[in-house]
Protein backbone atom coordinates (compact mmCIF):
# COMPACT_ATOMS: atom_id res chain seq x y z
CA UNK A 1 -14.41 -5.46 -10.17
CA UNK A 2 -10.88 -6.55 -10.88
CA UNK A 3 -7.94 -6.36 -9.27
CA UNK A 4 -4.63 -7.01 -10.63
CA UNK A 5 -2.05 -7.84 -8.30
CA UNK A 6 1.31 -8.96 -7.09
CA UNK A 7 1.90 -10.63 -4.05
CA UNK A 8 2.99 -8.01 -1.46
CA UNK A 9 3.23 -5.41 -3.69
CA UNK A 10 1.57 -2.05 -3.79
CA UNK A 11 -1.41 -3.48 -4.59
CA UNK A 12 -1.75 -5.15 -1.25
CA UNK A 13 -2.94 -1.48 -0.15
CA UNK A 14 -6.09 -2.01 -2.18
CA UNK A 15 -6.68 -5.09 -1.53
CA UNK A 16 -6.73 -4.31 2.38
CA UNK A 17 -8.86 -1.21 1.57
CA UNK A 18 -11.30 -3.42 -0.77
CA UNK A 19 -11.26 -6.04 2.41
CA UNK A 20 -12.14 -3.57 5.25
CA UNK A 21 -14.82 -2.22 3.15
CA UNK A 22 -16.44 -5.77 2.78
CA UNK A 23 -16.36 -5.05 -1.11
CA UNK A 24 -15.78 -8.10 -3.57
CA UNK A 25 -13.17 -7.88 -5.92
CA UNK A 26 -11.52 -10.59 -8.25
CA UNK A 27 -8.15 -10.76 -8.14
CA UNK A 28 -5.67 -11.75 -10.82
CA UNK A 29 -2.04 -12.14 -10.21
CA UNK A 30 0.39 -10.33 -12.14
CA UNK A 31 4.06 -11.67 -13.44
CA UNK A 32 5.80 -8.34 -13.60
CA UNK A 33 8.49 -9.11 -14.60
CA UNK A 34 7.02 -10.93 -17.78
CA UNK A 35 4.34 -8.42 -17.71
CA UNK A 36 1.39 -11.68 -18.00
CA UNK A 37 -1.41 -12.24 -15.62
CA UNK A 38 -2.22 -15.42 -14.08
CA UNK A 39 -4.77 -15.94 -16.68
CA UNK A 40 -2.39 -15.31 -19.89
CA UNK A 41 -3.23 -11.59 -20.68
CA UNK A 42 -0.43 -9.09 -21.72
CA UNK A 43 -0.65 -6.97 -18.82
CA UNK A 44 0.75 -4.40 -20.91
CA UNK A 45 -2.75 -3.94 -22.42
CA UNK A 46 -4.13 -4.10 -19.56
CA UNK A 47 -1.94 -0.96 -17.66
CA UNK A 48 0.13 0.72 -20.39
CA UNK A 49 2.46 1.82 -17.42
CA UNK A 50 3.54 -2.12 -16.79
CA UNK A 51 2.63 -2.06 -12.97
CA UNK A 52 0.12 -2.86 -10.43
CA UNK A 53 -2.11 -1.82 -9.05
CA UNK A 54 -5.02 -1.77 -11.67
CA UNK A 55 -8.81 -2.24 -10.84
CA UNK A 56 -10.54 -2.97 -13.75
CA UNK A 57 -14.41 -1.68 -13.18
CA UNK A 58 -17.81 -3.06 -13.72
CA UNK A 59 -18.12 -1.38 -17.03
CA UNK A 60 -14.39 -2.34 -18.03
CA UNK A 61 -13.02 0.84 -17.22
CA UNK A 62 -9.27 0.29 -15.46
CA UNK A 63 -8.22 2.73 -12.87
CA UNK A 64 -4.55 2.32 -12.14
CA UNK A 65 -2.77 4.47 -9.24
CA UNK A 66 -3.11 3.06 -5.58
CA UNK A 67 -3.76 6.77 -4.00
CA UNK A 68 -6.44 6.94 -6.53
CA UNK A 69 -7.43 3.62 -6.02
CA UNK A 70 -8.42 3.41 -2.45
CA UNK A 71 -9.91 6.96 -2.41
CA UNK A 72 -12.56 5.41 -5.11
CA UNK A 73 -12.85 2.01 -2.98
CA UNK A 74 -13.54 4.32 0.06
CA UNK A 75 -15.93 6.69 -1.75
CA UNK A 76 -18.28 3.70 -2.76
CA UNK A 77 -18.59 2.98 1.17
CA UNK A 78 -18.42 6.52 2.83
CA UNK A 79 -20.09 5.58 5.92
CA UNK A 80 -17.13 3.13 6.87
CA UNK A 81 -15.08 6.23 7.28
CA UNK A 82 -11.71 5.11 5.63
CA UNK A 83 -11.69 8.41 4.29
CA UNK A 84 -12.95 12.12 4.96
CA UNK A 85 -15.69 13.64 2.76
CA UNK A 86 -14.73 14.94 -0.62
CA UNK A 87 -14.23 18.56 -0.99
CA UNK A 88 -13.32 18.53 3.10
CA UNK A 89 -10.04 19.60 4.57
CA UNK A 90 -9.84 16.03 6.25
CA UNK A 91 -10.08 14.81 3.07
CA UNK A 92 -7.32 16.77 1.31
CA UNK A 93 -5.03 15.74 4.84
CA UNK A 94 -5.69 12.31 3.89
CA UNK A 95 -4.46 12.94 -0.19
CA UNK A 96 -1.50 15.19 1.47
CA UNK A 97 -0.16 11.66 3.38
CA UNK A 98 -0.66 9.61 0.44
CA UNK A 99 1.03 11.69 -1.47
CA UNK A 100 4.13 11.48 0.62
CA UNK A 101 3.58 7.94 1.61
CA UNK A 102 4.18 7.43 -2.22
CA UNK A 103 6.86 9.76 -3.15
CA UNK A 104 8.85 9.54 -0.39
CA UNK A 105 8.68 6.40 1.40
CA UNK A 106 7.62 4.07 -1.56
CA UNK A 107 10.12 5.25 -3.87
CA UNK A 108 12.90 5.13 -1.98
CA UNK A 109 12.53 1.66 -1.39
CA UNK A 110 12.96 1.00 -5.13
CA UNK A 111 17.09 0.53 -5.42
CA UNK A 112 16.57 -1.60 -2.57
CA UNK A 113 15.32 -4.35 -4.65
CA UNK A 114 17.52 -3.96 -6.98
CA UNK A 115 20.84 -6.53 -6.23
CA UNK A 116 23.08 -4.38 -8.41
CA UNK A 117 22.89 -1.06 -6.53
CA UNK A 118 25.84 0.41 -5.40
CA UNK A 119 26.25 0.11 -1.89
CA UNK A 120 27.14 3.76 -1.31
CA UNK A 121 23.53 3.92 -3.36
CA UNK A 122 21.93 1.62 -0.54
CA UNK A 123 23.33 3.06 2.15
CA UNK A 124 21.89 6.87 1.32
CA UNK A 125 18.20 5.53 0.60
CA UNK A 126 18.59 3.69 4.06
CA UNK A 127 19.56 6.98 5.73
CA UNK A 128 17.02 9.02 3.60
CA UNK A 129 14.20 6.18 4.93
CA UNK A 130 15.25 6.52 8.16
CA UNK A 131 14.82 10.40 8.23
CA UNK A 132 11.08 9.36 6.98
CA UNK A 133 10.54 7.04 9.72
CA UNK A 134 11.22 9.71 12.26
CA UNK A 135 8.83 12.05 10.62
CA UNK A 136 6.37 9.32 10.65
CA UNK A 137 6.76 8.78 13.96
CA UNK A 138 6.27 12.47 15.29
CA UNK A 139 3.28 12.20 12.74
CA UNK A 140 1.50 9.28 14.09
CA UNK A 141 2.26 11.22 17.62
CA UNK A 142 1.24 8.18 19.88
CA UNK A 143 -1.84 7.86 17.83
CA UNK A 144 -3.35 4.15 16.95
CA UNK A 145 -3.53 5.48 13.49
CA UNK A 146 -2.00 8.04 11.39
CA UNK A 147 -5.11 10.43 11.91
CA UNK A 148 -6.00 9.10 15.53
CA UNK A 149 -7.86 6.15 16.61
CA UNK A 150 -9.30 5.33 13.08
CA UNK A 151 -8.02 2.86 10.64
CA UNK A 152 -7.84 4.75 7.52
CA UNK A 153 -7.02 4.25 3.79
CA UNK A 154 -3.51 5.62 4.44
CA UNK A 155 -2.92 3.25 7.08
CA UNK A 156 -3.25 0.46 4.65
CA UNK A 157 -1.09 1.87 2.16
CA UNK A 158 1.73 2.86 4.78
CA UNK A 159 1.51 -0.86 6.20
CA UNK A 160 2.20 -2.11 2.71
CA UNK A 161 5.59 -0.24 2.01
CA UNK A 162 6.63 -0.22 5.84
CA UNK A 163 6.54 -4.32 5.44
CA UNK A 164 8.58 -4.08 2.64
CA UNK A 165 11.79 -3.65 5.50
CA UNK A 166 11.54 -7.28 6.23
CA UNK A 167 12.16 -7.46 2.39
CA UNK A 168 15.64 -5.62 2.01
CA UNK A 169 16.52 -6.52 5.44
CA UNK A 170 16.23 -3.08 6.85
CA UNK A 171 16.66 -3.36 10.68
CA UNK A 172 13.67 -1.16 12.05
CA UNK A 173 14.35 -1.59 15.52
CA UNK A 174 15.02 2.04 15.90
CA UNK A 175 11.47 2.65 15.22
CA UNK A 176 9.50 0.81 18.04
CA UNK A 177 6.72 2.90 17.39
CA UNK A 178 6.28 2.06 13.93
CA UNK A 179 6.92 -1.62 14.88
CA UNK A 180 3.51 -1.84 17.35
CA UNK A 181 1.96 0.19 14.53
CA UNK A 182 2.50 -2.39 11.58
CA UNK A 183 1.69 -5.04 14.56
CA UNK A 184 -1.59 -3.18 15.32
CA UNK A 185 -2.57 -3.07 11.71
CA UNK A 186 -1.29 -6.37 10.92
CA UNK A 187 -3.76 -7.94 13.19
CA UNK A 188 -6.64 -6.30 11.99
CA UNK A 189 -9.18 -8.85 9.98
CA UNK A 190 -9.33 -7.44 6.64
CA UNK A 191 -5.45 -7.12 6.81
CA UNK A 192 -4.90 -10.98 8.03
CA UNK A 193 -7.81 -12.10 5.06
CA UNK A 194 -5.53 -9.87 2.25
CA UNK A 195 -2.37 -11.42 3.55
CA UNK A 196 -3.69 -14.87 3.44
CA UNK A 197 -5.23 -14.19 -0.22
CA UNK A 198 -2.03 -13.07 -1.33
CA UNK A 199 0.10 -16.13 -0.05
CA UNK A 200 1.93 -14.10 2.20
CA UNK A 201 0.70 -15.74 5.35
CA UNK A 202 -0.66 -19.27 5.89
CA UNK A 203 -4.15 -19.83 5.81
């Protein structure tokens, strides 16, 4: 398998997923903003909808989505336990957070990257954020992990867009709780060996 990547992006969730599952994947960098992969390929062909992440299967097939992603990395090693059993109400608890790790924490972070946002703009995703963080933090409920003491696939995903605050220099100190929770995922193996892969980290 293949993934396609950009350093620190959403993709890192995958990649983390792909690493605590022991599973081998190639990875090729992705230019997105000239939409051309480390080896020359228009990444446009690649994943119509110009972003990563993609994993490009054994039998070509590309799967793009990160939700979608690490639910199929997980369901090739069930017995890890990154996530429930399909058809399981665990398992639809697990989709539920994705779902609003991804619509409403990822996407809000998007006019932060962006230098030409107004700063009235900025200012009302920050506060929006920060209503999210709070939530997150009744949710993890002085748990380890978002759904107790077990690492799961929305862990990795929720470490990947709560790092972005180091990014658009979003003070998180109000959050202490989510700060020893990106610390305690942060030193987990597979999370260190992504990092490193990905630059992002010496080796």
């Amino acid at each position: 398998m293949k993934l396609y990547y950009a350093p620190g992006a959403c993709s890192l969730s995958p990649h983390i997923v792909a690493q605590e599952l022991g599973i081998p994947v190639q990875l090729e960098k992705v230019d997105l903003a000239a939409k051309k992969t480390a080896s020359g390929a228009d990444f446009w062909a690649i994943n119509p909808k110009g972003y990563v992440p993609a994993l490009q299967l054994d039998d070509g097939e590309v799967l793009t989505e990160g939700p979608a992603i690490v639910q199929y990395l997980a369901d090739l090693k069930p017995d890890a336990g990154l996530a429930p059993a399909n058809g399981t109400l665990p398992r639809y608890r697990v989709q539920a957070m994705l779902n609003f790790i991804s619509t409403e924490v990822h996407k809000q972070f998007t006019p932060l990257f962006k230098p030409d946002t107004p700063t009235e703009t900025r200012a009302a995703q920050v506060e929006l954020l920060g209503r999210r963080f709070d939530l997150l933090v009744k949710m993890l409920n002085g748990h380890q992990f978002l759904f107790g003491d077990r690492f799961s696939v929305a862990d990795a995903y929720l470490f990947t867009v709560f790092n972005w605050c180091h990014y658009v220099k979003l003070d998180t100190s109000r959050w202490p709780e989510l700060q020893q929770y990106q610390a305690r995922v942060a030193a987990r193996p597979a999370v260190q060996a992504a990092l490193r892969a990905e630059g992002l980290i010496k080796a």
